[in-house]
PDB file of N, CA and C in Angstrom:
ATOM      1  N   UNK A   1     103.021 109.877 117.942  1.00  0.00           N
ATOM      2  CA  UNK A   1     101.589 109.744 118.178  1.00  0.00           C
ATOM      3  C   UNK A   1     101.115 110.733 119.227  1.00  0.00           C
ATOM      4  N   UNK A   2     101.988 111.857 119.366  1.00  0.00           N
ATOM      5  CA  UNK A   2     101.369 112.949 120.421  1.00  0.00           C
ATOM      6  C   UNK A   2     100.926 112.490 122.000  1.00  0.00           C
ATOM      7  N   UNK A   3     101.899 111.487 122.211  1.00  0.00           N
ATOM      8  CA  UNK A   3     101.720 111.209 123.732  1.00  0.00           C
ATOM      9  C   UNK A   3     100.552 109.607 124.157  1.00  0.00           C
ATOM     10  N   UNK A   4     100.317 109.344 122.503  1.00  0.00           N
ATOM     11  CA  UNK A   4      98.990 108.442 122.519  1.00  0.00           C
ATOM     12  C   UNK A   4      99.409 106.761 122.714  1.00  0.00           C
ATOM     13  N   UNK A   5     100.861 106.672 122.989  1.00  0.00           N
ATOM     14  CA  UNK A   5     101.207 105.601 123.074  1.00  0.00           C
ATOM     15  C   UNK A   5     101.844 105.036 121.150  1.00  0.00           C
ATOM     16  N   UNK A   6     101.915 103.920 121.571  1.00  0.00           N
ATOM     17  CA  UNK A   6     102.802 102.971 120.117  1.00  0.00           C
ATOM     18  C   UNK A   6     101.522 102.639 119.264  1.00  0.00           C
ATOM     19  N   UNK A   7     101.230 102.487 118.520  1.00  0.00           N
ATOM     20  CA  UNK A   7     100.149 101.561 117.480  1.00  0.00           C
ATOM     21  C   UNK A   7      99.893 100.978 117.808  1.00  0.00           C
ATOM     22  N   UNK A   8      98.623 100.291 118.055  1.00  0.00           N
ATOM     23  CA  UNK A   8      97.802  99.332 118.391  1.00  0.00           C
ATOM     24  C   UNK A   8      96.545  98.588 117.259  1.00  0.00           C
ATOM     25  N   UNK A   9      96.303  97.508 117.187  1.00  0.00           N
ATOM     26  CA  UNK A   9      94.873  97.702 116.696  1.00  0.00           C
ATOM     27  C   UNK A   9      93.807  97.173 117.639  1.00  0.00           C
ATOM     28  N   UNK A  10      92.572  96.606 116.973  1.00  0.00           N
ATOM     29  CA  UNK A  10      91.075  96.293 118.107  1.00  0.00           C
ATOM     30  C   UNK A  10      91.995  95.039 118.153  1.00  0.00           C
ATOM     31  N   UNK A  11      91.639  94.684 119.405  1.00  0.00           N
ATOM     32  CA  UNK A  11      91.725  93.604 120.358  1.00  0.00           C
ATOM     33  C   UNK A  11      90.378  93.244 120.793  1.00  0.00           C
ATOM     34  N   UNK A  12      89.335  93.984 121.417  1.00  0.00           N
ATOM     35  CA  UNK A  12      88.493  93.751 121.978  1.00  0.00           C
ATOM     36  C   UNK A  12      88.901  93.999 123.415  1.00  0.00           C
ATOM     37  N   UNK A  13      90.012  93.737 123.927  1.00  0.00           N
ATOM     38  CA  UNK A  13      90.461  94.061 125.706  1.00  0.00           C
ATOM     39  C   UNK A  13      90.647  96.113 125.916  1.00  0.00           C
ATOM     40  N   UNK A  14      90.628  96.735 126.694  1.00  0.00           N
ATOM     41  CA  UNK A  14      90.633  97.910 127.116  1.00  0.00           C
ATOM     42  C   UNK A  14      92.361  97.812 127.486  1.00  0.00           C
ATOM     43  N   UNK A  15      92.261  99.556 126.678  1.00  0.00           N
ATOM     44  CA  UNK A  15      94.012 100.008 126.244  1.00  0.00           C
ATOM     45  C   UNK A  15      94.308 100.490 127.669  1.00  0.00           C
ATOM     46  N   UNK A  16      95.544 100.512 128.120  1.00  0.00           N
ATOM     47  CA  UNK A  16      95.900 100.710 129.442  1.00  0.00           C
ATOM     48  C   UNK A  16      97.404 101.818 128.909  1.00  0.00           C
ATOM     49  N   UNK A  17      97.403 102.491 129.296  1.00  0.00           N
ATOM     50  CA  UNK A  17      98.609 103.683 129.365  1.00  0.00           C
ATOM     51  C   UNK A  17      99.719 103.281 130.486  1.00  0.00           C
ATOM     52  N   UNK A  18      99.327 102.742 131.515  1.00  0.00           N
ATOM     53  CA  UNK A  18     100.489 102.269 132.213  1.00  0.00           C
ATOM     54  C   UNK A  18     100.551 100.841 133.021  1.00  0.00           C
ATOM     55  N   UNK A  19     101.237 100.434 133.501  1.00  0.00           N
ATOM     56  CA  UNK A  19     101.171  99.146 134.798  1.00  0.00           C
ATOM     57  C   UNK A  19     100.874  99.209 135.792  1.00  0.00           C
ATOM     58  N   UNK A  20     100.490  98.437 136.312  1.00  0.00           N
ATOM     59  CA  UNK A  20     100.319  98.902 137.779  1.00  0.00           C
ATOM     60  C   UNK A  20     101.566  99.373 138.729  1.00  0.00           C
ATOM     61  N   UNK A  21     102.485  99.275 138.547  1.00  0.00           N
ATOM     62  CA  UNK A  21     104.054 100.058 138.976  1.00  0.00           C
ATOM     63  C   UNK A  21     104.468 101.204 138.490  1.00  0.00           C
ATOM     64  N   UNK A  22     103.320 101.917 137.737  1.00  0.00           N
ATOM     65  CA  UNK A  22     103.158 103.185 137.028  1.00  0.00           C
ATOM     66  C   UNK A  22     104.132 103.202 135.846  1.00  0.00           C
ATOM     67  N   UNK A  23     104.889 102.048 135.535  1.00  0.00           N
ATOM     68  CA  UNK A  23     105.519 102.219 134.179  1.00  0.00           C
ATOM     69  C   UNK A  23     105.343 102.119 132.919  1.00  0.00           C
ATOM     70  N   UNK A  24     105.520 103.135 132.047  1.00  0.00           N
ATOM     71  CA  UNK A  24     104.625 103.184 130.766  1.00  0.00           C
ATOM     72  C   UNK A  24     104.167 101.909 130.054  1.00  0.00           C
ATOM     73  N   UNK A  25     102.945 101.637 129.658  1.00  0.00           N
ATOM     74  CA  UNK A  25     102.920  99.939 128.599  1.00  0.00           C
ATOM     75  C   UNK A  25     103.519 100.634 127.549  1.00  0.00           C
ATOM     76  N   UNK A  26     104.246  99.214 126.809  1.00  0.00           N
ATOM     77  CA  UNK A  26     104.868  99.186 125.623  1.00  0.00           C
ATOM     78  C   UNK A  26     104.395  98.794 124.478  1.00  0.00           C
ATOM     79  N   UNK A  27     103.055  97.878 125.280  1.00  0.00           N
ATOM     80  CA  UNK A  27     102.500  97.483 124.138  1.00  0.00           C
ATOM     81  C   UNK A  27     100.632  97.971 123.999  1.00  0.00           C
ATOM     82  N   UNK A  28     100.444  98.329 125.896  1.00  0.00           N
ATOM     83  CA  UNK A  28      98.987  99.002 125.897  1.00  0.00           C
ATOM     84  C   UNK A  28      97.836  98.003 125.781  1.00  0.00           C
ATOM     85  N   UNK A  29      98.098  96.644 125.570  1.00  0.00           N
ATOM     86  CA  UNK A  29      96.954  96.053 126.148  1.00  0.00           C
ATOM     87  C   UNK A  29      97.447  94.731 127.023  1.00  0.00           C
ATOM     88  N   UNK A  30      96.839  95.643 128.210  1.00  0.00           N
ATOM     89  CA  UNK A  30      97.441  94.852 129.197  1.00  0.00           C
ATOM     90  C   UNK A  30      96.344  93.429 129.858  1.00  0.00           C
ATOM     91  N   UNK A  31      97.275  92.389 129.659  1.00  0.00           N
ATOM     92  CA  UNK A  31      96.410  91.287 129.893  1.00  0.00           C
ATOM     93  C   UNK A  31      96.005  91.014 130.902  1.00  0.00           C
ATOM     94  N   UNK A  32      96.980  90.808 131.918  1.00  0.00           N
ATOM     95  CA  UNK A  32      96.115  90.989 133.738  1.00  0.00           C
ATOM     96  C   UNK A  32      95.512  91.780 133.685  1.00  0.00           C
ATOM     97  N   UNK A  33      95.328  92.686 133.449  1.00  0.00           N
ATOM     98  CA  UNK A  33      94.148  93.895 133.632  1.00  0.00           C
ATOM     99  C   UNK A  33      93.325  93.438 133.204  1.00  0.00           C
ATOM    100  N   UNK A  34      93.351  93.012 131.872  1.00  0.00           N
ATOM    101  CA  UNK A  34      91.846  92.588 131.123  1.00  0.00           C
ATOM    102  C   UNK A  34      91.565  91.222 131.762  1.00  0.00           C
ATOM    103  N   UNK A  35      92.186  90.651 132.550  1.00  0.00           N
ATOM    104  CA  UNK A  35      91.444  89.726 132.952  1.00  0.00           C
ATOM    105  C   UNK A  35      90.837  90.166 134.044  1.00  0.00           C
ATOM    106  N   UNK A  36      91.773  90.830 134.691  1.00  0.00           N
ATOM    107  CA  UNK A  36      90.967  91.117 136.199  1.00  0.00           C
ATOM    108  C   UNK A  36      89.496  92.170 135.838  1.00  0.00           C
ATOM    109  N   UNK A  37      89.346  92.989 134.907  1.00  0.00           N
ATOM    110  CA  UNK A  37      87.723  93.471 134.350  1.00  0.00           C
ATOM    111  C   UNK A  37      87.012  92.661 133.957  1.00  0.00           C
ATOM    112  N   UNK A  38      87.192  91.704 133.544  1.00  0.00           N
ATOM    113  CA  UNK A  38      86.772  90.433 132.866  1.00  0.00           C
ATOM    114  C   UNK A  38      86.139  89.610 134.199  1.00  0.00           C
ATOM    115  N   UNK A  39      86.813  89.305 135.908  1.00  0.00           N
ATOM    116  CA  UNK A  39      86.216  88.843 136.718  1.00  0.00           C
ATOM    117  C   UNK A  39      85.348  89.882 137.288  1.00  0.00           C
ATOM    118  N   UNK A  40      85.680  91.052 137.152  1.00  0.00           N
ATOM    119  CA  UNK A  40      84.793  92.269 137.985  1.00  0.00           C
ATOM    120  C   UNK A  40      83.617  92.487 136.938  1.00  0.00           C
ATOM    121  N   UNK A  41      84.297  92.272 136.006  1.00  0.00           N
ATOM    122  CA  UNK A  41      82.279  92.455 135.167  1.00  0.00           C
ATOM    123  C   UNK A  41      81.395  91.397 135.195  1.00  0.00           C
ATOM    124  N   UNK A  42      82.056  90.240 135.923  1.00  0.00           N
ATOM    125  CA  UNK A  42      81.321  88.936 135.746  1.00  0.00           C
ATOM    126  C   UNK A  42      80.458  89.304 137.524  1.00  0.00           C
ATOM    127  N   UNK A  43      80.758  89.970 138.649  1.00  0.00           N
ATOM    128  CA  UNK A  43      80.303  90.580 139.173  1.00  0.00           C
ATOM    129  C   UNK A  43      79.257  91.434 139.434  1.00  0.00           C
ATOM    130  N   UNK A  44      79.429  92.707 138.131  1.00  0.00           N
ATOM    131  CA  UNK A  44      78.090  93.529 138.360  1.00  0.00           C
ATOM    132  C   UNK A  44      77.281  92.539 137.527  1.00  0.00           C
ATOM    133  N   UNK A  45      77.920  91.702 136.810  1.00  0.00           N
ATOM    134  CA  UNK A  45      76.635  90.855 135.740  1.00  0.00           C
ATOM    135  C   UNK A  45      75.672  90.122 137.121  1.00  0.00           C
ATOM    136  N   UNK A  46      76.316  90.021 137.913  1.00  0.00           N
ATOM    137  CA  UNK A  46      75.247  88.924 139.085  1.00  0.00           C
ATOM    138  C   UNK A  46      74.796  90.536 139.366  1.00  0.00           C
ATOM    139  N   UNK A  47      74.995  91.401 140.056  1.00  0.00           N
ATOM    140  CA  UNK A  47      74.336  92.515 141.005  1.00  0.00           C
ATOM    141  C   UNK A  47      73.434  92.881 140.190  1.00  0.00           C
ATOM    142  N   UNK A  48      73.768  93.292 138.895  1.00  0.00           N
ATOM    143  CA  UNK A  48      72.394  93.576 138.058  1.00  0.00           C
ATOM    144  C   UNK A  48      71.694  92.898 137.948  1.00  0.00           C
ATOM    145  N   UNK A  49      71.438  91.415 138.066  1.00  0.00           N
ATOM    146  CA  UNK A  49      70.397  90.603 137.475  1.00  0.00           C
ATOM    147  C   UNK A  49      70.061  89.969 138.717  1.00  0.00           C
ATOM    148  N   UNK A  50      70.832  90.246 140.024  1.00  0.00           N
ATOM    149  CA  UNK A  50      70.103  89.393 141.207  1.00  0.00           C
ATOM    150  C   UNK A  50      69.607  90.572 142.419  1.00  0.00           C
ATOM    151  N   UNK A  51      70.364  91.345 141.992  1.00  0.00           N
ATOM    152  CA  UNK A  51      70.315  92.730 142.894  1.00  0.00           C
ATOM    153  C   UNK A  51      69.239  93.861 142.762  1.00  0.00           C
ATOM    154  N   UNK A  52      69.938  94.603 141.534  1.00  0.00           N
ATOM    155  CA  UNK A  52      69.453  95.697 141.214  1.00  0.00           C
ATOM    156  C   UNK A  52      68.623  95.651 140.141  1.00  0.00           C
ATOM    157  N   UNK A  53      68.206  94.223 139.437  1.00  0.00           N
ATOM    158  CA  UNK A  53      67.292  94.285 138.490  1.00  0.00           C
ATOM    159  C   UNK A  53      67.322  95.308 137.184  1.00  0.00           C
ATOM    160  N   UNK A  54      68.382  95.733 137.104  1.00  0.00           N
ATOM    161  CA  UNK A  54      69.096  96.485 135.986  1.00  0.00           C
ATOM    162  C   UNK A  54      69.154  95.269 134.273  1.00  0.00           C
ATOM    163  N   UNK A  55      68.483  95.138 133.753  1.00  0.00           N
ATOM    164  CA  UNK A  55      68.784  94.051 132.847  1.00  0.00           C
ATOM    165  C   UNK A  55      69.674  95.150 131.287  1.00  0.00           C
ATOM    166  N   UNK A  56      69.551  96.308 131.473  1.00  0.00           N
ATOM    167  CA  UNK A  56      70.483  97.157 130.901  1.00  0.00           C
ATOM    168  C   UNK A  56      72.086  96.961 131.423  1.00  0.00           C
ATOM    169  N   UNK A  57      71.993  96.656 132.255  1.00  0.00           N
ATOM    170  CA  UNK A  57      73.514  97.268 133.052  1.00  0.00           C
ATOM    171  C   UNK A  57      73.627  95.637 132.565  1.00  0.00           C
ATOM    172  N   UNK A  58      73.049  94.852 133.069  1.00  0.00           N
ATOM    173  CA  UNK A  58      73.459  93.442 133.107  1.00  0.00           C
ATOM    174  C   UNK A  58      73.961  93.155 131.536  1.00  0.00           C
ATOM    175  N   UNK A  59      73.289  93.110 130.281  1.00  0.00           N
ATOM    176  CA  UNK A  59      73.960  92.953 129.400  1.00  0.00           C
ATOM    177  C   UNK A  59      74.966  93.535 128.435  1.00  0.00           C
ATOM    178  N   UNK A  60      74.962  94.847 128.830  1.00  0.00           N
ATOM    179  CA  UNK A  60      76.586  95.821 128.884  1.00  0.00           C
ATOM    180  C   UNK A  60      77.367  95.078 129.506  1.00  0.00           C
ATOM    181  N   UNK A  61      77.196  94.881 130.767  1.00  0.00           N
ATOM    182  CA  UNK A  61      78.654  94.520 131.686  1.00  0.00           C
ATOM    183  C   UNK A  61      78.811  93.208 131.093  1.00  0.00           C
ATOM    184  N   UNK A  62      77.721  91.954 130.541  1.00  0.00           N
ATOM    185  CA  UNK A  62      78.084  90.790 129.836  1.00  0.00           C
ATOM    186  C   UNK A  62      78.375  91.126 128.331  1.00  0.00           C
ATOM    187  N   UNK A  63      77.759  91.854 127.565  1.00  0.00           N
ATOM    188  CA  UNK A  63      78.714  92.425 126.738  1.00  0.00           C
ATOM    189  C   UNK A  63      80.146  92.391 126.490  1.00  0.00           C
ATOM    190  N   UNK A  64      80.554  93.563 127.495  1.00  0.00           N
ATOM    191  CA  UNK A  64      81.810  94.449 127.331  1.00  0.00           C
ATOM    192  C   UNK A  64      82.751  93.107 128.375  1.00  0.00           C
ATOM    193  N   UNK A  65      82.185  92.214 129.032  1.00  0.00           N
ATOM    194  CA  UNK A  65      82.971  90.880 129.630  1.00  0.00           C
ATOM    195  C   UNK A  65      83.170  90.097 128.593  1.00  0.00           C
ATOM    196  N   UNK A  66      82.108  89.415 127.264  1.00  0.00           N
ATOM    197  CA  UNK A  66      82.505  88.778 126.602  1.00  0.00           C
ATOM    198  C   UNK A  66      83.358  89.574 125.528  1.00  0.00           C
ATOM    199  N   UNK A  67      83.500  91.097 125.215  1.00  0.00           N
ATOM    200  CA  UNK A  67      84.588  91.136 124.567  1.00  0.00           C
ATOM    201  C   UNK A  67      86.080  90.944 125.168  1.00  0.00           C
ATOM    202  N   UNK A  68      86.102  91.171 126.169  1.00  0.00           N
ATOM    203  CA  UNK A  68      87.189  91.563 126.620  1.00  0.00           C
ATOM    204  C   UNK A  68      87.668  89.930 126.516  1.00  0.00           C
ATOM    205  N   UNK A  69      87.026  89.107 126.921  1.00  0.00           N
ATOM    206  CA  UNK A  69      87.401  87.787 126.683  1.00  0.00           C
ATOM    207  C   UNK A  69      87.964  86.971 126.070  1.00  0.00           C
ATOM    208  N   UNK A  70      87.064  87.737 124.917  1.00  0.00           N
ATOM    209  CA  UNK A  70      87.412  86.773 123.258  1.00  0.00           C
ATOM    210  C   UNK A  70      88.732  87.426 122.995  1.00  0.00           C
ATOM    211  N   UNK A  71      88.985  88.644 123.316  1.00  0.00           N
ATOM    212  CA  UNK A  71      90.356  89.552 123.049  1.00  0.00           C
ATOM    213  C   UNK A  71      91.668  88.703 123.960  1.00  0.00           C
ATOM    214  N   UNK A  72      91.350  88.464 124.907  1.00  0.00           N
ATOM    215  CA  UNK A  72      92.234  87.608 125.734  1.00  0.00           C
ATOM    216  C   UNK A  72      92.533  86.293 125.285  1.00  0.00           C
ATOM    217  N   UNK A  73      91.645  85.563 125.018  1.00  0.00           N
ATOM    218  CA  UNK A  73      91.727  84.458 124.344  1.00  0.00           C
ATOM    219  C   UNK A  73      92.511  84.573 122.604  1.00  0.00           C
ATOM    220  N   UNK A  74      92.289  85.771 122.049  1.00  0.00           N
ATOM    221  CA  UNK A  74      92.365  86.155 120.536  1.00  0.00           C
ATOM    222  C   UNK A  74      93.766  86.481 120.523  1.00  0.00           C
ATOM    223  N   UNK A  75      94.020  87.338 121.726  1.00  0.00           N
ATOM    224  CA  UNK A  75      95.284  88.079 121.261  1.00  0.00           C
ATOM    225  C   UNK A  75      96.145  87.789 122.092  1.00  0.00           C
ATOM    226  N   UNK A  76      96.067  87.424 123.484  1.00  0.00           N
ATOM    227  CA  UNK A  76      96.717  87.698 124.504  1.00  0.00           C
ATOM    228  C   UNK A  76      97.591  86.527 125.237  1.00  0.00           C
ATOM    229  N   UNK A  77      97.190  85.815 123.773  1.00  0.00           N
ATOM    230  CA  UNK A  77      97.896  84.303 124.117  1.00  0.00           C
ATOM    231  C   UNK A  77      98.697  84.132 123.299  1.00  0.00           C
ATOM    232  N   UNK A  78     100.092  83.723 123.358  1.00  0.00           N
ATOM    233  CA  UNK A  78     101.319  83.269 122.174  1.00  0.00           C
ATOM    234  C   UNK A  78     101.412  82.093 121.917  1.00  0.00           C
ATOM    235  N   UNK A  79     102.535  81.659 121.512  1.00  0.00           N
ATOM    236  CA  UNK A  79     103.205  80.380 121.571  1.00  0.00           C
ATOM    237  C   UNK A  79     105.020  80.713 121.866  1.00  0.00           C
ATOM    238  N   UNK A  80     104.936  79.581 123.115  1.00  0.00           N
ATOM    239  CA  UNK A  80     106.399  80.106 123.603  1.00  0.00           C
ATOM    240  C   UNK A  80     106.833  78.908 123.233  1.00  0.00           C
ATOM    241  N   UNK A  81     107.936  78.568 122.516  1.00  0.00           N
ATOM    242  CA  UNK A  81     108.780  77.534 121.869  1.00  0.00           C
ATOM    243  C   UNK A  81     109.015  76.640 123.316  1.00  0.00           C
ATOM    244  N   UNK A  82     109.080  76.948 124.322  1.00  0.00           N
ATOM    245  CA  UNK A  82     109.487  75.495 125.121  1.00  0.00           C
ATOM    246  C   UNK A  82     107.820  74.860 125.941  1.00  0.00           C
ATOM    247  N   UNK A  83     107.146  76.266 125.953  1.00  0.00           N
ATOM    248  CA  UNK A  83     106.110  76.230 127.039  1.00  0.00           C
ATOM    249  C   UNK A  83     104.708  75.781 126.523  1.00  0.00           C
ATOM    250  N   UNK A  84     104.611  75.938 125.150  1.00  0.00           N
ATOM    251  CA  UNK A  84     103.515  76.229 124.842  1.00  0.00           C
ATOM    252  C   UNK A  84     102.418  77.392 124.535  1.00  0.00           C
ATOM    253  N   UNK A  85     101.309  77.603 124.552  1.00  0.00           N
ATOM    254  CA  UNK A  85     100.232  78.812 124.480  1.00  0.00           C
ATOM    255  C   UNK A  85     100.641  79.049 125.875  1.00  0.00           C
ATOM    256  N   UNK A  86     100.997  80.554 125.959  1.00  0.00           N
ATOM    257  CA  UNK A  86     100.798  81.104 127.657  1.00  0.00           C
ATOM    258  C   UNK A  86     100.404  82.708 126.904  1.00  0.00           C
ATOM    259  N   UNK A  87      99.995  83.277 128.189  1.00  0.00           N
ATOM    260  CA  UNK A  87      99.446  84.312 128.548  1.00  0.00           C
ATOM    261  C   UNK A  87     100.929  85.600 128.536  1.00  0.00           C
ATOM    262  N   UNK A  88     100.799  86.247 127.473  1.00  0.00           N
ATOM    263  CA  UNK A  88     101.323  87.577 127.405  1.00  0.00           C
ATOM    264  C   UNK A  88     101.186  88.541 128.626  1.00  0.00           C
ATOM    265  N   UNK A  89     102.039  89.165 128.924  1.00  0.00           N
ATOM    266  CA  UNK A  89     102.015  90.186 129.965  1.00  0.00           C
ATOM    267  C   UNK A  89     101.139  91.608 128.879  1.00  0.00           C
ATOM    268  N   UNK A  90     101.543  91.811 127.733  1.00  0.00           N
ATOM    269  CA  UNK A  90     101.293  93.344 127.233  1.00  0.00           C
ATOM    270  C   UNK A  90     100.977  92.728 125.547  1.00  0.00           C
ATOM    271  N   UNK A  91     100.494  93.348 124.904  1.00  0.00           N
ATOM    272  CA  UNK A  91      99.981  93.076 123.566  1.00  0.00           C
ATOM    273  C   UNK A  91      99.603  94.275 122.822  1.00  0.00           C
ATOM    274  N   UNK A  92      99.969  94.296 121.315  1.00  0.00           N
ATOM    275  CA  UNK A  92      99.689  95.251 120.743  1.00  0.00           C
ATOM    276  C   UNK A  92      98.497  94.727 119.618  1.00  0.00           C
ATOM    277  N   UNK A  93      97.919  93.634 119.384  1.00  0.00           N
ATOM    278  CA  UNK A  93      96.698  93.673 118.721  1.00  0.00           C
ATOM    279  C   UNK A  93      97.695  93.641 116.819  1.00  0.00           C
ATOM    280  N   UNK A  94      98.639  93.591 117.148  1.00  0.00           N
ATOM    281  CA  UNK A  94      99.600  93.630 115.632  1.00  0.00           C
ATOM    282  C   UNK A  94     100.317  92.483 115.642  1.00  0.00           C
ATOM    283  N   UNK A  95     100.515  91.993 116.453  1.00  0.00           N
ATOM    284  CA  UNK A  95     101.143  90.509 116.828  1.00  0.00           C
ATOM    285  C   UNK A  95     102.886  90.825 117.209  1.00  0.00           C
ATOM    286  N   UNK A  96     103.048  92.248 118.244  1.00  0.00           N
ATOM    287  CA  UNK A  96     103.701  91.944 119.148  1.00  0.00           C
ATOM    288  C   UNK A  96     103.417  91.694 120.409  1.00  0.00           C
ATOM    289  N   UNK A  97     104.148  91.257 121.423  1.00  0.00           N
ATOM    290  CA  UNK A  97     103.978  91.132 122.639  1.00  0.00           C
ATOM    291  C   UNK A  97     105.114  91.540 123.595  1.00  0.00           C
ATOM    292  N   UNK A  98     105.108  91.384 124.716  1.00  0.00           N
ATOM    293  CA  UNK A  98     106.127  90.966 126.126  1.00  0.00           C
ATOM    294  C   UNK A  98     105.809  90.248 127.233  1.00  0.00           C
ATOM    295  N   UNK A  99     106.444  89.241 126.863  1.00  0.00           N
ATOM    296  CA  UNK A  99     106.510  88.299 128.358  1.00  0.00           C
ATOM    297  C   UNK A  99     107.573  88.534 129.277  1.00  0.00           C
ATOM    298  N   UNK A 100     106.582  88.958 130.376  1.00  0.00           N
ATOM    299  CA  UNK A 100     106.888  89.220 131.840  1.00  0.00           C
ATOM    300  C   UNK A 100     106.206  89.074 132.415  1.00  0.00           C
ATOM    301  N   UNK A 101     106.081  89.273 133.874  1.00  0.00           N
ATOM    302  CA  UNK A 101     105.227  89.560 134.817  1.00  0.00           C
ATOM    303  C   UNK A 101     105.351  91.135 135.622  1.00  0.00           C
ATOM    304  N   UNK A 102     104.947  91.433 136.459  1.00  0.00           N
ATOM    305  CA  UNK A 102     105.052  92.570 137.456  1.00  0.00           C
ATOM    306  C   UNK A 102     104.616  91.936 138.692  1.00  0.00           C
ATOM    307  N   UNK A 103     105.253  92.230 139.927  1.00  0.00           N
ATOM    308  CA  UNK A 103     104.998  91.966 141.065  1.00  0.00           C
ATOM    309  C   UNK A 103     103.580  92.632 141.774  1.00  0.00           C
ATOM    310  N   UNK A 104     103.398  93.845 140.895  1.00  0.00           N
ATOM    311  CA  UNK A 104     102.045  94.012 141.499  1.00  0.00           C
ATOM    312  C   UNK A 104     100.782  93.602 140.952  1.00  0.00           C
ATOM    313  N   UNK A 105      99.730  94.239 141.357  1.00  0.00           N
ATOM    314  CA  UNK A 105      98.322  93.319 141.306  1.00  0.00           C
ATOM    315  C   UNK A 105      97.456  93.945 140.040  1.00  0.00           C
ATOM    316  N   UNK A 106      97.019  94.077 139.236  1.00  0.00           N
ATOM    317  CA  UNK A 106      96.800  92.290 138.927  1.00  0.00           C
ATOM    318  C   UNK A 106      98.389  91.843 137.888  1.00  0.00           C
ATOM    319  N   UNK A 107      98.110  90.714 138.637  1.00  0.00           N
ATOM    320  CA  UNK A 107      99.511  89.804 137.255  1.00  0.00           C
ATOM    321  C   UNK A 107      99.120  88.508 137.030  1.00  0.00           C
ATOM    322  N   UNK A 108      99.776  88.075 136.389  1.00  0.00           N
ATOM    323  CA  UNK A 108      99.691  86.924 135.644  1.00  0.00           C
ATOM    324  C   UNK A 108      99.372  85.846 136.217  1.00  0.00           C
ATOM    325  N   UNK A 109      99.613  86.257 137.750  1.00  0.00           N
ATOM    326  CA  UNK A 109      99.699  84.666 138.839  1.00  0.00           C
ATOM    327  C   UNK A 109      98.617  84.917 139.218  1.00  0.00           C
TER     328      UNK A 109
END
């Protein structure tokens, strides 16, 4: 794929090229990440609509928050034979995954 990473399809969450420990994703949609954009867009959604009176910016950033959401909720959740539905570390939108964590920020905890 010329450097473009493994296959993926839409998820709705934003493709990530690496971890936060700079090691390549394997699978490119990274779920702490998309959650942690997911609380930061829930953010400019208040600054635009209490702040800056931006009602453009405000429903982009609620937009591009409720996709990322439904993608988290859609894709980014498995079923682990002892645990139940939990939260994937990495996702490919094809119905692989990897469960892990990373010690750095954002993760799973």
């Amino acid at each position: 794929r010329n450097g473009k990473g493994s296959e993926t399809a839409y998820t709705g969450m934003t493709w990530s090229g690496h971890r936060p420990s700079d090691d390549r994703c394997r699978y490119h949609f990274l779920v702490p990440s998309n959650m942690f954009a997911f609380v930061a867009l829930g953010y400019v959604v208040d600054l635009a609509e209490n702040l800056w009176k931006d009602l453009k910016l405000q429903h982009s950033a609620q937009s591009l928050a409720n996709e990322i959401k439904s993608g988290i909720e859609n894709h980014g959740m498995v079923a682990h034979p002892k645990y139940g539905r939990i939260y994937a570390y990495e996702v490919d939108g094809l119905g692989n995954h990897l469960l892990m964590d990373d010690a750095n920020v954002p993760s799973l905890l």
